[in-house]
Each structure stands twice: as C-alpha cells, then as structure tokens.
PDB file of N, CA and C in Angstrom:
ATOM      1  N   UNK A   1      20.099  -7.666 111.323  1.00  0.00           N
ATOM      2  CA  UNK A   1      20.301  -7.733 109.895  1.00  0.00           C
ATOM      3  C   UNK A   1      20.910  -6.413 109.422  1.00  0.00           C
ATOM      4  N   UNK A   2      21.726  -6.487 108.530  1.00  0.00           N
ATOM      5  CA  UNK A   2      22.329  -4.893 108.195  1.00  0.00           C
ATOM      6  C   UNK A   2      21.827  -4.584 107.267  1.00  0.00           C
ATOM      7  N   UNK A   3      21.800  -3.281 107.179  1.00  0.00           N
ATOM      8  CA  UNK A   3      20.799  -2.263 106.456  1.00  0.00           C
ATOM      9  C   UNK A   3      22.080  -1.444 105.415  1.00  0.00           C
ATOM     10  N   UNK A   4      21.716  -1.083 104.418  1.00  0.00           N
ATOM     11  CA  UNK A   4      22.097   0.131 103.400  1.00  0.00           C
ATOM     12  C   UNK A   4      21.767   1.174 104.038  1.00  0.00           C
ATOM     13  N   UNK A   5      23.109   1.895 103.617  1.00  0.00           N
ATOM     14  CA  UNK A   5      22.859   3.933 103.997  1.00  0.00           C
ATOM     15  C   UNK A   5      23.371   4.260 102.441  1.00  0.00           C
ATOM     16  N   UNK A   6      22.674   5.137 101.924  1.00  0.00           N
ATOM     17  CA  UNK A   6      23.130   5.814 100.948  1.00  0.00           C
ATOM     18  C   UNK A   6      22.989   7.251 101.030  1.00  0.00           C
ATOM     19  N   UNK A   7      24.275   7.664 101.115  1.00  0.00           N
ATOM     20  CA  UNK A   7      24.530   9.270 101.314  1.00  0.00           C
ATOM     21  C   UNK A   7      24.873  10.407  99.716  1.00  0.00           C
ATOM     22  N   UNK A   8      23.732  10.756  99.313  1.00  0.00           N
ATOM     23  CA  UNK A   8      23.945  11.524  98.341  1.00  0.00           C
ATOM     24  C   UNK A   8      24.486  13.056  98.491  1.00  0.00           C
ATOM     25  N   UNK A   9      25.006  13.771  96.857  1.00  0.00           N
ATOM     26  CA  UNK A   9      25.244  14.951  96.842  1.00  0.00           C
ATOM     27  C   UNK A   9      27.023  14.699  97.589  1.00  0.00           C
ATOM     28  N   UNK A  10      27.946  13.987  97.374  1.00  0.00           N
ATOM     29  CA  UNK A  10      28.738  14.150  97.948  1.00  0.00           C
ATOM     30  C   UNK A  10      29.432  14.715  97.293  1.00  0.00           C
ATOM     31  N   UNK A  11      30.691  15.729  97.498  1.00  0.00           N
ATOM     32  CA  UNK A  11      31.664  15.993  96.673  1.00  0.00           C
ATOM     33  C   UNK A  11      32.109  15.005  95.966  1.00  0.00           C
ATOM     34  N   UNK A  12      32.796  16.139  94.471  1.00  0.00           N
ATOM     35  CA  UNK A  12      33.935  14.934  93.970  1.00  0.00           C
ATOM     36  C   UNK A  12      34.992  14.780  94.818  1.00  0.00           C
ATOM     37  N   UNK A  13      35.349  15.899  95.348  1.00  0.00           N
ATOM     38  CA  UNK A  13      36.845  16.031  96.548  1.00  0.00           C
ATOM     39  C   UNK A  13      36.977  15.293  97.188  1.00  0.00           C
ATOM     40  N   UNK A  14      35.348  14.896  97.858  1.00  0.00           N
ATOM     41  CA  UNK A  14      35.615  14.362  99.185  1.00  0.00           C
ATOM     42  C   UNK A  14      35.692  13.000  98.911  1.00  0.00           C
ATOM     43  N   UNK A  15      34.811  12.269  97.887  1.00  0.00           N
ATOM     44  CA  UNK A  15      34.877  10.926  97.973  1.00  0.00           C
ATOM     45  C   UNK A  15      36.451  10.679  97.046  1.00  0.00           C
ATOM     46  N   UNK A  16      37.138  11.082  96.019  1.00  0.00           N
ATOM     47  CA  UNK A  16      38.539  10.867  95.824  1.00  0.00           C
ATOM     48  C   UNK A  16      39.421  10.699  96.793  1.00  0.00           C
ATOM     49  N   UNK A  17      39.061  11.559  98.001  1.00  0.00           N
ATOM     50  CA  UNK A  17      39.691  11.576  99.186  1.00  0.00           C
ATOM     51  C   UNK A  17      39.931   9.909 100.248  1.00  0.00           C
ATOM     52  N   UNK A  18      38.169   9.440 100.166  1.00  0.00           N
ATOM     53  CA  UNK A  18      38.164   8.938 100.876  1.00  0.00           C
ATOM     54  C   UNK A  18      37.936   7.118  99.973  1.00  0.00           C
ATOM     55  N   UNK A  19      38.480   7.732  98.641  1.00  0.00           N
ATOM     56  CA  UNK A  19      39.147   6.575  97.741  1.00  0.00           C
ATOM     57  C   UNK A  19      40.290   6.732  97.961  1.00  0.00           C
ATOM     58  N   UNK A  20      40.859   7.292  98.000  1.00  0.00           N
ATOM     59  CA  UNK A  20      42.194   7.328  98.051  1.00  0.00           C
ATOM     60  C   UNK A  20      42.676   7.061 100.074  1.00  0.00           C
ATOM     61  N   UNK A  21      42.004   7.433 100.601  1.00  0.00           N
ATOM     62  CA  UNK A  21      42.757   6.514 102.210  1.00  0.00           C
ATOM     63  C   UNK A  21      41.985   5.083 102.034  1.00  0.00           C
ATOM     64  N   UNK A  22      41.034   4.973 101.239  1.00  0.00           N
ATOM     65  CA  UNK A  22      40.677   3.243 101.295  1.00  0.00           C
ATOM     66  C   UNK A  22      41.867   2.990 100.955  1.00  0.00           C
ATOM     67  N   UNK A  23      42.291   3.502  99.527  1.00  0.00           N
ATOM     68  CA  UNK A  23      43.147   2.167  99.117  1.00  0.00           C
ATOM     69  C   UNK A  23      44.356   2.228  99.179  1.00  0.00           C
ATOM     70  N   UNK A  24      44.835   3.505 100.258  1.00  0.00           N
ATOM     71  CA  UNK A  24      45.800   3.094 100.706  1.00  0.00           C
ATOM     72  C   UNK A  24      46.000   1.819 101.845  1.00  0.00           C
ATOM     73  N   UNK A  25      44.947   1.717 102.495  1.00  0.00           N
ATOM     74  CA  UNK A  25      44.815   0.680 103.923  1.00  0.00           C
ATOM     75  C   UNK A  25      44.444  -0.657 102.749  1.00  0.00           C
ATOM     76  N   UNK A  26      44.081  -0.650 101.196  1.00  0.00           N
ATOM     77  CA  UNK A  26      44.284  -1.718 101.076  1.00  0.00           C
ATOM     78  C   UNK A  26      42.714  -2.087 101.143  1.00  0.00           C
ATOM     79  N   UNK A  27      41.761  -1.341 101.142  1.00  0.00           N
ATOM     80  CA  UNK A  27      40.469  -1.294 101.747  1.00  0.00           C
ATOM     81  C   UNK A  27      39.521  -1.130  99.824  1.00  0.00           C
ATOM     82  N   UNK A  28      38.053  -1.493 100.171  1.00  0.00           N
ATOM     83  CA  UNK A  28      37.626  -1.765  98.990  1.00  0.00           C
ATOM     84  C   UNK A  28      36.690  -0.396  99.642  1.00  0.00           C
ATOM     85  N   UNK A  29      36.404   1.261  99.036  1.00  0.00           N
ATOM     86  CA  UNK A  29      35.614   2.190  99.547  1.00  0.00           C
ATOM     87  C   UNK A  29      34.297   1.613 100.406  1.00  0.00           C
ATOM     88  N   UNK A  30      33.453   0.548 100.356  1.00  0.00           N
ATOM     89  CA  UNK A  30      33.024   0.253 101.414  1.00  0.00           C
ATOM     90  C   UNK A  30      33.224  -0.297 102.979  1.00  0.00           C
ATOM     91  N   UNK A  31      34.174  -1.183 102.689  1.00  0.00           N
ATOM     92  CA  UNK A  31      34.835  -1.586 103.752  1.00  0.00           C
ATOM     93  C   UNK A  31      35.621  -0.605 104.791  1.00  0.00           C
ATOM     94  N   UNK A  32      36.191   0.423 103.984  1.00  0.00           N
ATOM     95  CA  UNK A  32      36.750   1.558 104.877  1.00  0.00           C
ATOM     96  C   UNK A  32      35.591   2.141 105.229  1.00  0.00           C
ATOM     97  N   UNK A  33      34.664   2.760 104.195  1.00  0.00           N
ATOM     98  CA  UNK A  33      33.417   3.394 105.176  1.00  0.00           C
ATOM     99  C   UNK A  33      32.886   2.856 106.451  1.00  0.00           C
ATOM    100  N   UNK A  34      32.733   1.562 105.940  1.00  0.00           N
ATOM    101  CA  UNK A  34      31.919   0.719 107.257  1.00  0.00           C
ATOM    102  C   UNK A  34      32.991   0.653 108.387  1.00  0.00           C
ATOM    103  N   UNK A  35      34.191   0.652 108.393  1.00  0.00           N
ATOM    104  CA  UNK A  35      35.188   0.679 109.774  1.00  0.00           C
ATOM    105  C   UNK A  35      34.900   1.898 110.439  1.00  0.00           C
ATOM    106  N   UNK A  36      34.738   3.077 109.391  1.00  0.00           N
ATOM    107  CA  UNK A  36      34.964   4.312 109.483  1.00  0.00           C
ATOM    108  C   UNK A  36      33.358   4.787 111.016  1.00  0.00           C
ATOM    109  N   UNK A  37      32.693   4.390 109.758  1.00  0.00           N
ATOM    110  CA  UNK A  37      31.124   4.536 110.696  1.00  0.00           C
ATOM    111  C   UNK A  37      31.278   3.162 112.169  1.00  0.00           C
ATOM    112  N   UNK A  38      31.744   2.313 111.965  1.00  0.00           N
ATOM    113  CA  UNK A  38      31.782   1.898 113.327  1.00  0.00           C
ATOM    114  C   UNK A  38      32.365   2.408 114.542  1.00  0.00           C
ATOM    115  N   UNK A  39      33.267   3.269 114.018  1.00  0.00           N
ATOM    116  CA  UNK A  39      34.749   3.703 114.613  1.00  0.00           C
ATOM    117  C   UNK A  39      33.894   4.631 115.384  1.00  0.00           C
ATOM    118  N   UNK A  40      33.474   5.590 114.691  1.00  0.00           N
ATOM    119  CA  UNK A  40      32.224   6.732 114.841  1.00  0.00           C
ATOM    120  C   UNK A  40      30.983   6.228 115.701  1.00  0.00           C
ATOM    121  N   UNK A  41      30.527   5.276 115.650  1.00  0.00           N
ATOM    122  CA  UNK A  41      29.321   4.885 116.505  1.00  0.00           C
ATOM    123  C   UNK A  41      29.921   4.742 117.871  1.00  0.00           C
ATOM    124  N   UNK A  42      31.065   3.675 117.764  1.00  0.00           N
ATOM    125  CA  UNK A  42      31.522   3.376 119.550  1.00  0.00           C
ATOM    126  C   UNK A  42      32.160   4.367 119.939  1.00  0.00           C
ATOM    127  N   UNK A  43      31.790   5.399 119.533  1.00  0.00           N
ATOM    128  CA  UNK A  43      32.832   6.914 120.430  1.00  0.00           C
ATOM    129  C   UNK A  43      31.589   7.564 121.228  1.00  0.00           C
ATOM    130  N   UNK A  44      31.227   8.234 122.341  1.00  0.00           N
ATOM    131  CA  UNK A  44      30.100   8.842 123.055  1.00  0.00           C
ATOM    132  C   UNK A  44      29.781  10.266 121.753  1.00  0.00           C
ATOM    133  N   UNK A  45      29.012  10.703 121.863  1.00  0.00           N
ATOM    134  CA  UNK A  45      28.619  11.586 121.171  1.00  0.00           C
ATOM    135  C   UNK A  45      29.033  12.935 121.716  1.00  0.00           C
ATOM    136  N   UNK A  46      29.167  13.879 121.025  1.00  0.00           N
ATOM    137  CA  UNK A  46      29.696  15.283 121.783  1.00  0.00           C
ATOM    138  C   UNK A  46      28.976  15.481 123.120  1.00  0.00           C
ATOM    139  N   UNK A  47      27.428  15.331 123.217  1.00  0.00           N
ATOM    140  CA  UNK A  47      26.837  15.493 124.038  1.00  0.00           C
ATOM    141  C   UNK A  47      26.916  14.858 125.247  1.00  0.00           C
ATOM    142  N   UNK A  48      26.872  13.409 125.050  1.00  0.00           N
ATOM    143  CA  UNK A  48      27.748  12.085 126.157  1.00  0.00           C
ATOM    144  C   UNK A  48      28.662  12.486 126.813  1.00  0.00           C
ATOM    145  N   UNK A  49      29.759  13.047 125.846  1.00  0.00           N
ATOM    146  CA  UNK A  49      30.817  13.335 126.442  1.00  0.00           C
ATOM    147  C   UNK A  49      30.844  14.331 127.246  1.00  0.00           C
ATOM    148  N   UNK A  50      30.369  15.481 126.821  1.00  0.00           N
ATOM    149  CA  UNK A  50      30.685  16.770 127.803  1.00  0.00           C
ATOM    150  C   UNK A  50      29.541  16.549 129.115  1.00  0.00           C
ATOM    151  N   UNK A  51      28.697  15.525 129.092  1.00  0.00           N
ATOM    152  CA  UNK A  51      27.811  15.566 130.431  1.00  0.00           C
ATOM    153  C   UNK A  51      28.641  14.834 131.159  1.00  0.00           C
ATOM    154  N   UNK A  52      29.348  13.725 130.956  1.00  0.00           N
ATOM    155  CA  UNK A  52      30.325  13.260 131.426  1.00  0.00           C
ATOM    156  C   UNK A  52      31.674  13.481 132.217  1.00  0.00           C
ATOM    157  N   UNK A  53      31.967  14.674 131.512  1.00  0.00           N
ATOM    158  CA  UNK A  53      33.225  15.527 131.934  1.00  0.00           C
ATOM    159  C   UNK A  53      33.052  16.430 133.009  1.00  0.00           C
ATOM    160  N   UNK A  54      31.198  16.905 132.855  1.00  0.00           N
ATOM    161  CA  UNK A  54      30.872  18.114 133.966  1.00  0.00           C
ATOM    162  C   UNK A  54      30.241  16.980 135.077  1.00  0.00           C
ATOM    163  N   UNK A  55      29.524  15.701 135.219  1.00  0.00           N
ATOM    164  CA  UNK A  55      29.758  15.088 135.882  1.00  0.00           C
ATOM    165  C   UNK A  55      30.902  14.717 136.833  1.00  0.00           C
ATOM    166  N   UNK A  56      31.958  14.263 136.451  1.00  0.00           N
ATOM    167  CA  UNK A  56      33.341  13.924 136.929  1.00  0.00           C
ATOM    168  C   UNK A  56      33.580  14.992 137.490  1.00  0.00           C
ATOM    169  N   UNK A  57      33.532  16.194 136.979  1.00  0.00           N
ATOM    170  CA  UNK A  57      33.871  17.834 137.760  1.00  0.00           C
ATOM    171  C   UNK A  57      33.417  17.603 138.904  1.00  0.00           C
ATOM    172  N   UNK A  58      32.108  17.744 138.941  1.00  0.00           N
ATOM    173  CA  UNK A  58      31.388  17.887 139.881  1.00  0.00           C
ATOM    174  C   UNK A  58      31.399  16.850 141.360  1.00  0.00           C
ATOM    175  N   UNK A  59      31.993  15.682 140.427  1.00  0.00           N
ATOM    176  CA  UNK A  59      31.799  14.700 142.061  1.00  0.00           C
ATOM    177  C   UNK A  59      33.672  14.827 142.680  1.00  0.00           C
ATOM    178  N   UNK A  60      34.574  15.274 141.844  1.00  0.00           N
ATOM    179  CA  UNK A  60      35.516  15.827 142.318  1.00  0.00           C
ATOM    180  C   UNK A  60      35.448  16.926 143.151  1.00  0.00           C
ATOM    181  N   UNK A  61      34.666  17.990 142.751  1.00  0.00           N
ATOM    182  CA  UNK A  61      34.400  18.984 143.865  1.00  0.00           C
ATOM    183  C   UNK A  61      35.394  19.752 144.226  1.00  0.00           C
ATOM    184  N   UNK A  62      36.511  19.943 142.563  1.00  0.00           N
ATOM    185  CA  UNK A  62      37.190  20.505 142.695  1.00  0.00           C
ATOM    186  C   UNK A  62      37.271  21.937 141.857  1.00  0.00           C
ATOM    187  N   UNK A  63      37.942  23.188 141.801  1.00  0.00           N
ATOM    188  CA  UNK A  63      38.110  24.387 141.074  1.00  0.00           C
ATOM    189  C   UNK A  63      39.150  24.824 140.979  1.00  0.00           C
ATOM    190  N   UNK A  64      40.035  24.544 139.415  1.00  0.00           N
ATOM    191  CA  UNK A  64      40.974  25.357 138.941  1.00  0.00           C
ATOM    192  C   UNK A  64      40.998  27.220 138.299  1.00  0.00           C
ATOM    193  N   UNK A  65      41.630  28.181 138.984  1.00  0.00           N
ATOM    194  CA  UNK A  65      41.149  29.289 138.810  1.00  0.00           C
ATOM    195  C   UNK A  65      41.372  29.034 137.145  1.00  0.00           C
ATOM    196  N   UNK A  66      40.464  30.072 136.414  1.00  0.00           N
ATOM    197  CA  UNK A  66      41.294  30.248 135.055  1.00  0.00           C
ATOM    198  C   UNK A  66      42.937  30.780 135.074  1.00  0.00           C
ATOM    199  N   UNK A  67      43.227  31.746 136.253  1.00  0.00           N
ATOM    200  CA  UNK A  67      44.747  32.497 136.275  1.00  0.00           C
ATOM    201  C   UNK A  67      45.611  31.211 136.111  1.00  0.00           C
ATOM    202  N   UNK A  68      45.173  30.055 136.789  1.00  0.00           N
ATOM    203  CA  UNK A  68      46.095  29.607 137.336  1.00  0.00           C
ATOM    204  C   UNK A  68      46.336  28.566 136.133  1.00  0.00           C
ATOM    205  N   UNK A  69      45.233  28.524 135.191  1.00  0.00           N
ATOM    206  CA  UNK A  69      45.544  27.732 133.782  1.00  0.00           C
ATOM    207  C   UNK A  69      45.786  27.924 132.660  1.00  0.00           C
ATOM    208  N   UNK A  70      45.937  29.500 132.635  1.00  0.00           N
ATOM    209  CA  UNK A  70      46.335  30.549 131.676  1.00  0.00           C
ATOM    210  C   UNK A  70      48.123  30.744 132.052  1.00  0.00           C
ATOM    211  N   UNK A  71      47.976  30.559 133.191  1.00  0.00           N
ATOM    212  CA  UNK A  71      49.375  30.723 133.496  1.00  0.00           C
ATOM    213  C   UNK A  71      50.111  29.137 133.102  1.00  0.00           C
ATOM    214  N   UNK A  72      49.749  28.480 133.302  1.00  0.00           N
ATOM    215  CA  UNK A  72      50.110  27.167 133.730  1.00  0.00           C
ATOM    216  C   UNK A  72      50.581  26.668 131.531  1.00  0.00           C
ATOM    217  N   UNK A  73      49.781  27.372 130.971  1.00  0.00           N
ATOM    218  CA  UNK A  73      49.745  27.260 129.881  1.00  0.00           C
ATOM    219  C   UNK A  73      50.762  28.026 129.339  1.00  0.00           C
ATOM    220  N   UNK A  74      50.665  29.112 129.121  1.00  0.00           N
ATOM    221  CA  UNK A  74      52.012  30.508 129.210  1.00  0.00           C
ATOM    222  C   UNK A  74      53.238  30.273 129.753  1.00  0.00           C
ATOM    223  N   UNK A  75      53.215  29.105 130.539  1.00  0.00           N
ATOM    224  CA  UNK A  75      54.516  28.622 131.006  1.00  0.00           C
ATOM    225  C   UNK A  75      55.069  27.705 129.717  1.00  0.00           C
ATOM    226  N   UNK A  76      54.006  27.056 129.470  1.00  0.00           N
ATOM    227  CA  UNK A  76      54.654  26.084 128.073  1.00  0.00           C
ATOM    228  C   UNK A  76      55.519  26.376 127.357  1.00  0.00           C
ATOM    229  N   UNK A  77      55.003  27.603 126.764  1.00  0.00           N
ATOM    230  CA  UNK A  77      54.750  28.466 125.643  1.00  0.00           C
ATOM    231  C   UNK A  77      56.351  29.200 125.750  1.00  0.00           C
ATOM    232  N   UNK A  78      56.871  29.141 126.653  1.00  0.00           N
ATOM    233  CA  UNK A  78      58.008  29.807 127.198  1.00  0.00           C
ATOM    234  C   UNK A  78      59.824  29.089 126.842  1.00  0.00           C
TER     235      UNK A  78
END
C-alpha cells in the first residue's frame, strides 16, 4: 500500500526549481517527485556501491600504480 512522505522546511528556491523541471517534463510536482524518489531508490547506495567496487578490485587481484594514473591522466590534459 503506498504511504505519504511529507518533507518540510523546504526552500522557496528549491521547490520553484523542482516546479519548474516538473513542468517542463509536463509532470504534475508529485508525479515528478515520485519518478524522482524511485529513480533514487533503484540506484545502490554510496555505501553498496563502493563495497562493490573494492570487491571487484579485489577478486581481480589487480594494482594500478598511482604514477601510472596520474600520468595516464596528464596525458589527456595535453
């Protein structure tokens, strides 16, 4: 069953803001919120993610020096 969130104390800035990308998509300010927060739920959480990433490191069992990605970067840049 779905539940109400009510988020107080918001800016005026911010919610004009986020009236104004509703209705550009054409969106009624709830309907964009609620895409918005779904969008946000199915993503891993910062934390998910980075255990994830040092996982994968690790069963790779591989090591890039920093020189060699400082350089590798500095080449871009060029």
């Amino acid at each position: 069953m779905p539940v109400q969130i009510t988020i107080r104390n918001v800016p005026d800035s911010v919610r004009a803001e986020l009236a104004a990308r509703a209705a550009l998509e054409g969106k009624s300010m709830q309907e964009y919120l609620r895409g918005e927060l779904e969008r946000l739920a199915a993503r891993p959480s910062r934390h998910d993610w980075l255990r994830n990433v040092r996982d994968r490191k690790r069963a790779a069992s591989t090591r890039i020096p920093a020189e060699l990605i400082l350089e590798q970067r500095d080449a871009d840049r060029r």
